[in-house]
PDB file of N, CA and C in Angstrom:
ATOM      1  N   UNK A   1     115.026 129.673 116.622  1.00  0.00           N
ATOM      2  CA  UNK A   1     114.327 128.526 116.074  1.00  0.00           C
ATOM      3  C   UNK A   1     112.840 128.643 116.386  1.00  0.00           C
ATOM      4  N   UNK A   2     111.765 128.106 115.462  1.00  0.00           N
ATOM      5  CA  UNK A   2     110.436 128.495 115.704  1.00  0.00           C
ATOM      6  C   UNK A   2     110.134 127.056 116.328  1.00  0.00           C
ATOM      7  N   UNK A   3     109.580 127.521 117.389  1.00  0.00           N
ATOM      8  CA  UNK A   3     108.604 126.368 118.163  1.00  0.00           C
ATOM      9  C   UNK A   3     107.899 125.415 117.375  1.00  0.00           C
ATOM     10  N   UNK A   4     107.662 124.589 117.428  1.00  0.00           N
ATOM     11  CA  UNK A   4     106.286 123.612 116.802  1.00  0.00           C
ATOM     12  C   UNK A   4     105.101 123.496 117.280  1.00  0.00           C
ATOM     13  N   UNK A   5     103.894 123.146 116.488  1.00  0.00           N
ATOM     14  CA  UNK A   5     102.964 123.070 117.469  1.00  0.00           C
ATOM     15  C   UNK A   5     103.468 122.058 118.942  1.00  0.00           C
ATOM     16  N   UNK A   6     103.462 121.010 118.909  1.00  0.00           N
ATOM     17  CA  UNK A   6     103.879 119.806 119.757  1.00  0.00           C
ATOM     18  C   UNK A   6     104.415 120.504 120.416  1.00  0.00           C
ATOM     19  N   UNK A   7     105.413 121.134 120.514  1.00  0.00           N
ATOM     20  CA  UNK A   7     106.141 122.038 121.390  1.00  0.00           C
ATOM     21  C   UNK A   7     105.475 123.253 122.592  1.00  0.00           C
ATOM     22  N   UNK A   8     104.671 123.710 121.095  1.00  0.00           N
ATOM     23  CA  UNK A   8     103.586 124.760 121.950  1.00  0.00           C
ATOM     24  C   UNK A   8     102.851 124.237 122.473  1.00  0.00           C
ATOM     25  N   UNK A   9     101.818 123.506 122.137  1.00  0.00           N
ATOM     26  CA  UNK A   9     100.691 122.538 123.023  1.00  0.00           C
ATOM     27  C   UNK A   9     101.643 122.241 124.655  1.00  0.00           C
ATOM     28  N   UNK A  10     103.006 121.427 124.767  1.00  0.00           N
ATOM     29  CA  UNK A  10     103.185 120.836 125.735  1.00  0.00           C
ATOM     30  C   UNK A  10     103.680 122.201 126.874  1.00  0.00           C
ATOM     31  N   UNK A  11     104.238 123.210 125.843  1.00  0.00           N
ATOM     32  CA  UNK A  11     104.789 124.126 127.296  1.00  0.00           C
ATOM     33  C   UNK A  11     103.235 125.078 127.752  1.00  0.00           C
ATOM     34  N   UNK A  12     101.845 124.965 126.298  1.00  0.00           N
ATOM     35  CA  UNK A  12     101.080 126.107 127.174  1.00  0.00           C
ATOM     36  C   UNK A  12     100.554 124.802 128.158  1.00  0.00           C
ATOM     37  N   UNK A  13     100.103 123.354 128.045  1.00  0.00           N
ATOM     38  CA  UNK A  13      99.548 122.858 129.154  1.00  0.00           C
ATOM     39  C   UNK A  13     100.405 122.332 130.535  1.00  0.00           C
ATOM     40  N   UNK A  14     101.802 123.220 130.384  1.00  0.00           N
ATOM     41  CA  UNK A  14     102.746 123.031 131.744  1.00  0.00           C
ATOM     42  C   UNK A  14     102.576 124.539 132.245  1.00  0.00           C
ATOM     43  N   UNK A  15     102.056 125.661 131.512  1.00  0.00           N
ATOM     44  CA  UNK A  15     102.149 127.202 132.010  1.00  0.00           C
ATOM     45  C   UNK A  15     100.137 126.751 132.311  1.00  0.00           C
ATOM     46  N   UNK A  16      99.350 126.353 132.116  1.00  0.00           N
ATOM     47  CA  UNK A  16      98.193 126.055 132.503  1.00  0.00           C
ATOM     48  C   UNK A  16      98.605 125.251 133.740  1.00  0.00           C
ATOM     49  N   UNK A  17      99.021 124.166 133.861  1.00  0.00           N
ATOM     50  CA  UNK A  17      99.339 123.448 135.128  1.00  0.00           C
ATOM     51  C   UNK A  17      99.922 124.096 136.240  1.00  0.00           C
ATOM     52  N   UNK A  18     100.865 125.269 135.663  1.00  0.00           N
ATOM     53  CA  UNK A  18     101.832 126.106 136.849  1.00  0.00           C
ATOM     54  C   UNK A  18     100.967 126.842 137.263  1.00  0.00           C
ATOM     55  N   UNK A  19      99.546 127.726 136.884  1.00  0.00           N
ATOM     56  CA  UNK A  19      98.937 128.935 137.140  1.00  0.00           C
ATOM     57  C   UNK A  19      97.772 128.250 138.354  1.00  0.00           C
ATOM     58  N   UNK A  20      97.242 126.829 137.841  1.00  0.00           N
ATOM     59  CA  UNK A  20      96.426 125.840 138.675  1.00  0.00           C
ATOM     60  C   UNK A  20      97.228 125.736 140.078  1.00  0.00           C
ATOM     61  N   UNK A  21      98.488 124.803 139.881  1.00  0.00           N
ATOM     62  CA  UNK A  21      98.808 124.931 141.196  1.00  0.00           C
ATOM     63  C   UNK A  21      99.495 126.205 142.066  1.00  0.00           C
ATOM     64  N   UNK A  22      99.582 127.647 141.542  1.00  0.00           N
ATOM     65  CA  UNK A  22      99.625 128.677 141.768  1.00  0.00           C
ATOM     66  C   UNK A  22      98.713 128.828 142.678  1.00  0.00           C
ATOM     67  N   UNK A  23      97.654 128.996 142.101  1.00  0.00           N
ATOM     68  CA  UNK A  23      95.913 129.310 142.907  1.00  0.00           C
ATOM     69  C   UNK A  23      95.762 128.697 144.049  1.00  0.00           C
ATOM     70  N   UNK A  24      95.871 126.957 143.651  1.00  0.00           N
ATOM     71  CA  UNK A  24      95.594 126.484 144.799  1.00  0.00           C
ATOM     72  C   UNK A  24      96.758 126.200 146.525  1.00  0.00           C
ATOM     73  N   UNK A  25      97.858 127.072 145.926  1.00  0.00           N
ATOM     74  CA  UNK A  25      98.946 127.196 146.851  1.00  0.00           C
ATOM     75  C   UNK A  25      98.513 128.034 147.424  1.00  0.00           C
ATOM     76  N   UNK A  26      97.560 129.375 147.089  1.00  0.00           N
ATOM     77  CA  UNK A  26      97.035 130.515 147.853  1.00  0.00           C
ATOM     78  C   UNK A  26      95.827 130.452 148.717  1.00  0.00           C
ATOM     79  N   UNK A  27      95.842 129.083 148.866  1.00  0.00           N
ATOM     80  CA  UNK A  27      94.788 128.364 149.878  1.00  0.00           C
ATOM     81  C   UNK A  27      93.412 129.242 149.982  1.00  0.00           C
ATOM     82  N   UNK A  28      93.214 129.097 148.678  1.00  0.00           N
ATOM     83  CA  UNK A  28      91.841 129.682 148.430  1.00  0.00           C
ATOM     84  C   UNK A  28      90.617 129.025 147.482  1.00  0.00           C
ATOM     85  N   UNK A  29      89.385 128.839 147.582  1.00  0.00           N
ATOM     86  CA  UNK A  29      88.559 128.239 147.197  1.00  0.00           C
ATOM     87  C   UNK A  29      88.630 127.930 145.729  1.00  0.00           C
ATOM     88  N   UNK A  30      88.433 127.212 145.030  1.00  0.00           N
ATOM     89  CA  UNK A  30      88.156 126.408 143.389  1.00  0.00           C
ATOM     90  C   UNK A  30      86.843 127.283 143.119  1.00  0.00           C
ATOM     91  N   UNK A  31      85.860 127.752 144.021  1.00  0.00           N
ATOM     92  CA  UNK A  31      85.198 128.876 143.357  1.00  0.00           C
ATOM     93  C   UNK A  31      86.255 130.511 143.314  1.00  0.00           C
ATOM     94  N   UNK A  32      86.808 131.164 144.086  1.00  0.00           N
ATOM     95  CA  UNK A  32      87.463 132.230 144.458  1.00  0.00           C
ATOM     96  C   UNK A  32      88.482 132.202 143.339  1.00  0.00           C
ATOM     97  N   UNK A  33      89.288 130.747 142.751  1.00  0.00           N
ATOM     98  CA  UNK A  33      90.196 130.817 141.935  1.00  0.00           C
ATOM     99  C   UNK A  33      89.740 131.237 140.217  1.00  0.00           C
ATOM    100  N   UNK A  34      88.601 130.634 140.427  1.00  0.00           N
ATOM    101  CA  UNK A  34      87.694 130.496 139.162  1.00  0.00           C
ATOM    102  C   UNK A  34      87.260 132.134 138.769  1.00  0.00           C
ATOM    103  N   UNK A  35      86.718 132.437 140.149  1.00  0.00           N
ATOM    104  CA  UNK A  35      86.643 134.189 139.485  1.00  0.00           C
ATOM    105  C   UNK A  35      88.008 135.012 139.383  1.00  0.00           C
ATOM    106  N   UNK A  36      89.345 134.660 139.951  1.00  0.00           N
ATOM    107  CA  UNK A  36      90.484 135.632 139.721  1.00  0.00           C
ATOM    108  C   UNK A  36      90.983 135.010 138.121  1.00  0.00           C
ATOM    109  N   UNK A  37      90.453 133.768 137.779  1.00  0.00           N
ATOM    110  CA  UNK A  37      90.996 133.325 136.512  1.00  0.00           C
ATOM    111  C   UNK A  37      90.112 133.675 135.229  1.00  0.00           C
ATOM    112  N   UNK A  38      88.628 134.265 135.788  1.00  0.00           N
ATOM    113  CA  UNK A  38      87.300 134.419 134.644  1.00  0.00           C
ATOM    114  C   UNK A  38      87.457 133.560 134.042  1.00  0.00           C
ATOM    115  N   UNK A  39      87.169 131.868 134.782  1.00  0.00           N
ATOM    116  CA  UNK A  39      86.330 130.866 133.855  1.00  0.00           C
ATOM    117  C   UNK A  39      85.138 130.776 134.915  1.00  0.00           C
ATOM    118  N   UNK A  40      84.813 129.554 134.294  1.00  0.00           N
ATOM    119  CA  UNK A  40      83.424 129.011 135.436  1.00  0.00           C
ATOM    120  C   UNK A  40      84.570 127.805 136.016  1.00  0.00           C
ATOM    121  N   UNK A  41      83.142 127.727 137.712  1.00  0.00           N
ATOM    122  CA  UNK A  41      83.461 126.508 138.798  1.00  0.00           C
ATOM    123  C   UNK A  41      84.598 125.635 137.464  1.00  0.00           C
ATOM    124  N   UNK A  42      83.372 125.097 136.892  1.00  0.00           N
ATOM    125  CA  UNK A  42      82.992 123.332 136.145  1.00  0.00           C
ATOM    126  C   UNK A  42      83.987 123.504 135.147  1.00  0.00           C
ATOM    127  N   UNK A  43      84.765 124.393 134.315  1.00  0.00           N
ATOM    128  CA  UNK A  43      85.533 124.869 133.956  1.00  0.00           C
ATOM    129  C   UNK A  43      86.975 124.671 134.868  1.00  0.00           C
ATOM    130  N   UNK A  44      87.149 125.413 135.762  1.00  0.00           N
ATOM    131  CA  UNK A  44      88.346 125.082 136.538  1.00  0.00           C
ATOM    132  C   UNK A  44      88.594 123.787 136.856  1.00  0.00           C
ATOM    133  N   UNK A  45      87.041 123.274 137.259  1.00  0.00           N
ATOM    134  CA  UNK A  45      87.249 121.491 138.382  1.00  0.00           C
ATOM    135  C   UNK A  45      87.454 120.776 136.762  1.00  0.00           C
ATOM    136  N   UNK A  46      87.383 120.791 135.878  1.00  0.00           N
ATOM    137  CA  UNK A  46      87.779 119.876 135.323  1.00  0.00           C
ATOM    138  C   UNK A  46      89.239 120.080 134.675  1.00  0.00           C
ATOM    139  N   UNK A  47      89.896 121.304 135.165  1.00  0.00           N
ATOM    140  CA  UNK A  47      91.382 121.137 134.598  1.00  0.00           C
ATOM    141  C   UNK A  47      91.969 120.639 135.067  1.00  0.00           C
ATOM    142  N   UNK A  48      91.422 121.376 136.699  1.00  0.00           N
ATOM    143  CA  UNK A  48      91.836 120.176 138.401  1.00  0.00           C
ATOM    144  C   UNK A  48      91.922 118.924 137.998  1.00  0.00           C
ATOM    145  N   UNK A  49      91.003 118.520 137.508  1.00  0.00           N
ATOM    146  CA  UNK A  49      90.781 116.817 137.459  1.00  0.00           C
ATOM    147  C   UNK A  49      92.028 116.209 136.229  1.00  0.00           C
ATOM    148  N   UNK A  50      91.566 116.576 135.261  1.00  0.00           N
ATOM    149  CA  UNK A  50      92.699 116.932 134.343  1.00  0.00           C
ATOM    150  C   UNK A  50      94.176 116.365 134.804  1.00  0.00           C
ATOM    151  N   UNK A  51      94.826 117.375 135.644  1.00  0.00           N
ATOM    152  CA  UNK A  51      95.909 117.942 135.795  1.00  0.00           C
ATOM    153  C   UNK A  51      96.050 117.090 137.401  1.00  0.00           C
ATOM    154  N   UNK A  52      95.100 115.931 137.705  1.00  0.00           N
ATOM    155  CA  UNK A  52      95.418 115.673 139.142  1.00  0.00           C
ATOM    156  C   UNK A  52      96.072 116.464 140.036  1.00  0.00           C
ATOM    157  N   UNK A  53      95.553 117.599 139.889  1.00  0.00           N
ATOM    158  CA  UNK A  53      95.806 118.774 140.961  1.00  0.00           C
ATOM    159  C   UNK A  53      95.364 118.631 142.572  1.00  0.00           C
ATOM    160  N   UNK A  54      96.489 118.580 143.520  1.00  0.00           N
ATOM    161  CA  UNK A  54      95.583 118.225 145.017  1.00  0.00           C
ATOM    162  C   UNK A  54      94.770 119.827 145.355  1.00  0.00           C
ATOM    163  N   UNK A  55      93.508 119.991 145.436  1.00  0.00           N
ATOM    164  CA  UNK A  55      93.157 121.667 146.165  1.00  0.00           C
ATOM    165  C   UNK A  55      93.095 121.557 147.868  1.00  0.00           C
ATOM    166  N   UNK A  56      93.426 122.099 148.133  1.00  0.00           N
ATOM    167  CA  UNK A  56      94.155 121.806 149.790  1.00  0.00           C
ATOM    168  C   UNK A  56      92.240 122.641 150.072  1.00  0.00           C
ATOM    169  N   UNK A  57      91.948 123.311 149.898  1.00  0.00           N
ATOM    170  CA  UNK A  57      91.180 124.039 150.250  1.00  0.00           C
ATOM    171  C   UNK A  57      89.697 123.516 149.893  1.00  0.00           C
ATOM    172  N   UNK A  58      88.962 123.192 150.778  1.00  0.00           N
ATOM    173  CA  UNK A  58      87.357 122.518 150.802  1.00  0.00           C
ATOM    174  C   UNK A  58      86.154 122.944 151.006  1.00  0.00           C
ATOM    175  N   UNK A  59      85.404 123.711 151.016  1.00  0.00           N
ATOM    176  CA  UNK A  59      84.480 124.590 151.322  1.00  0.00           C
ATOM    177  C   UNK A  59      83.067 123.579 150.795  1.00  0.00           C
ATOM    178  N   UNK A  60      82.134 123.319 151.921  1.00  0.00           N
ATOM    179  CA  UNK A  60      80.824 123.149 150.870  1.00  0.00           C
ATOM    180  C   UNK A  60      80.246 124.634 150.510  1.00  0.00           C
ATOM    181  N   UNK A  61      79.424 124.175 149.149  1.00  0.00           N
ATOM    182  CA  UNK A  61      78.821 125.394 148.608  1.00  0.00           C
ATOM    183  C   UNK A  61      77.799 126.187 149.238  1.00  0.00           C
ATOM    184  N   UNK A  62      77.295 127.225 150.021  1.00  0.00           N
ATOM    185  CA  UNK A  62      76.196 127.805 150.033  1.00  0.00           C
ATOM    186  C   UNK A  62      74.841 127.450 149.403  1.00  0.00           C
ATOM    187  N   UNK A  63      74.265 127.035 149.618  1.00  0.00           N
ATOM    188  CA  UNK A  63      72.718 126.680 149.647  1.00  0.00           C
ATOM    189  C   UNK A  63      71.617 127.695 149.704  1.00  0.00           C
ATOM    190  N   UNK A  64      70.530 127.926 149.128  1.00  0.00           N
ATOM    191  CA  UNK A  64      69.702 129.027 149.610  1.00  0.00           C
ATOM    192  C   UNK A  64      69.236 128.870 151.023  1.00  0.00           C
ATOM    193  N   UNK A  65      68.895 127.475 151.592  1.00  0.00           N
ATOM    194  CA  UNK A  65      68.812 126.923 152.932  1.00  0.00           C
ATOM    195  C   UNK A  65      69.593 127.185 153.571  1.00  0.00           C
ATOM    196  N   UNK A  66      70.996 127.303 153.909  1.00  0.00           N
ATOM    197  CA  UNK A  66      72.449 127.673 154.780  1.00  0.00           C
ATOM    198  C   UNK A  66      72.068 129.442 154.469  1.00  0.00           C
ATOM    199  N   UNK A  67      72.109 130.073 153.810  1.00  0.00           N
ATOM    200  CA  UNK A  67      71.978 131.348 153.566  1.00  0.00           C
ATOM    201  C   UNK A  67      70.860 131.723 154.228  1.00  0.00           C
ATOM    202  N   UNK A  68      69.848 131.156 154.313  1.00  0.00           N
ATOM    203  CA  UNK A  68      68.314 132.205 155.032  1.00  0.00           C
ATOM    204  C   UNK A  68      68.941 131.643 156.688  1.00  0.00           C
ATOM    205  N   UNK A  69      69.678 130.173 156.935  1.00  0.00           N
ATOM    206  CA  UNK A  69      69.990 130.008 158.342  1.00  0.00           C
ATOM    207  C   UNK A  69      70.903 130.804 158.889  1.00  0.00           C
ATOM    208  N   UNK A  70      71.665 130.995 158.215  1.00  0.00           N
ATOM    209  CA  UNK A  70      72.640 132.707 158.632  1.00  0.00           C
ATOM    210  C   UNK A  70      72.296 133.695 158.981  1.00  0.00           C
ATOM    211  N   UNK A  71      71.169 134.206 157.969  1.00  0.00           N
ATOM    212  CA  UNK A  71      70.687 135.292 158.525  1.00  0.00           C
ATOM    213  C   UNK A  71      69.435 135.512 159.713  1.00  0.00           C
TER     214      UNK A  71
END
């Protein structure tokens, strides 16, 4: 039997939802996930948001200020 759209739409945004909370089960950054997935940050955080996804994982961003204090 051929799928329908309605059909397709609902299982690709449950295989989008499964790959999201995939990532963030690997307790790794919403930037780090974003490059193993090749979208952008703002791209991912809004599927997150989307998809009321919890990201266990919190990092503030690097700053050019935090970066010259490192070194």
């Amino acid at each position: 039997m051929i799928e329908t759209m309605t059909e397709l739409k609902l299982r690709h945004r449950a295989e989008v939802k499964l790959l999201l909370l995939s990532q963030a089960n690997q307790m790794i950054t919403q930037t780090e996930a974003a490059r193993n997935l090749g979208m952008t940050l703002s791209g991912l955080n809004n599927l997150v948001c989307r998809f009321n996804i919890h990201w266990p994982v919190k990092m503030p961003g690097r700053r050019k200020s935090n970066v010259e204090q490192l070194q």
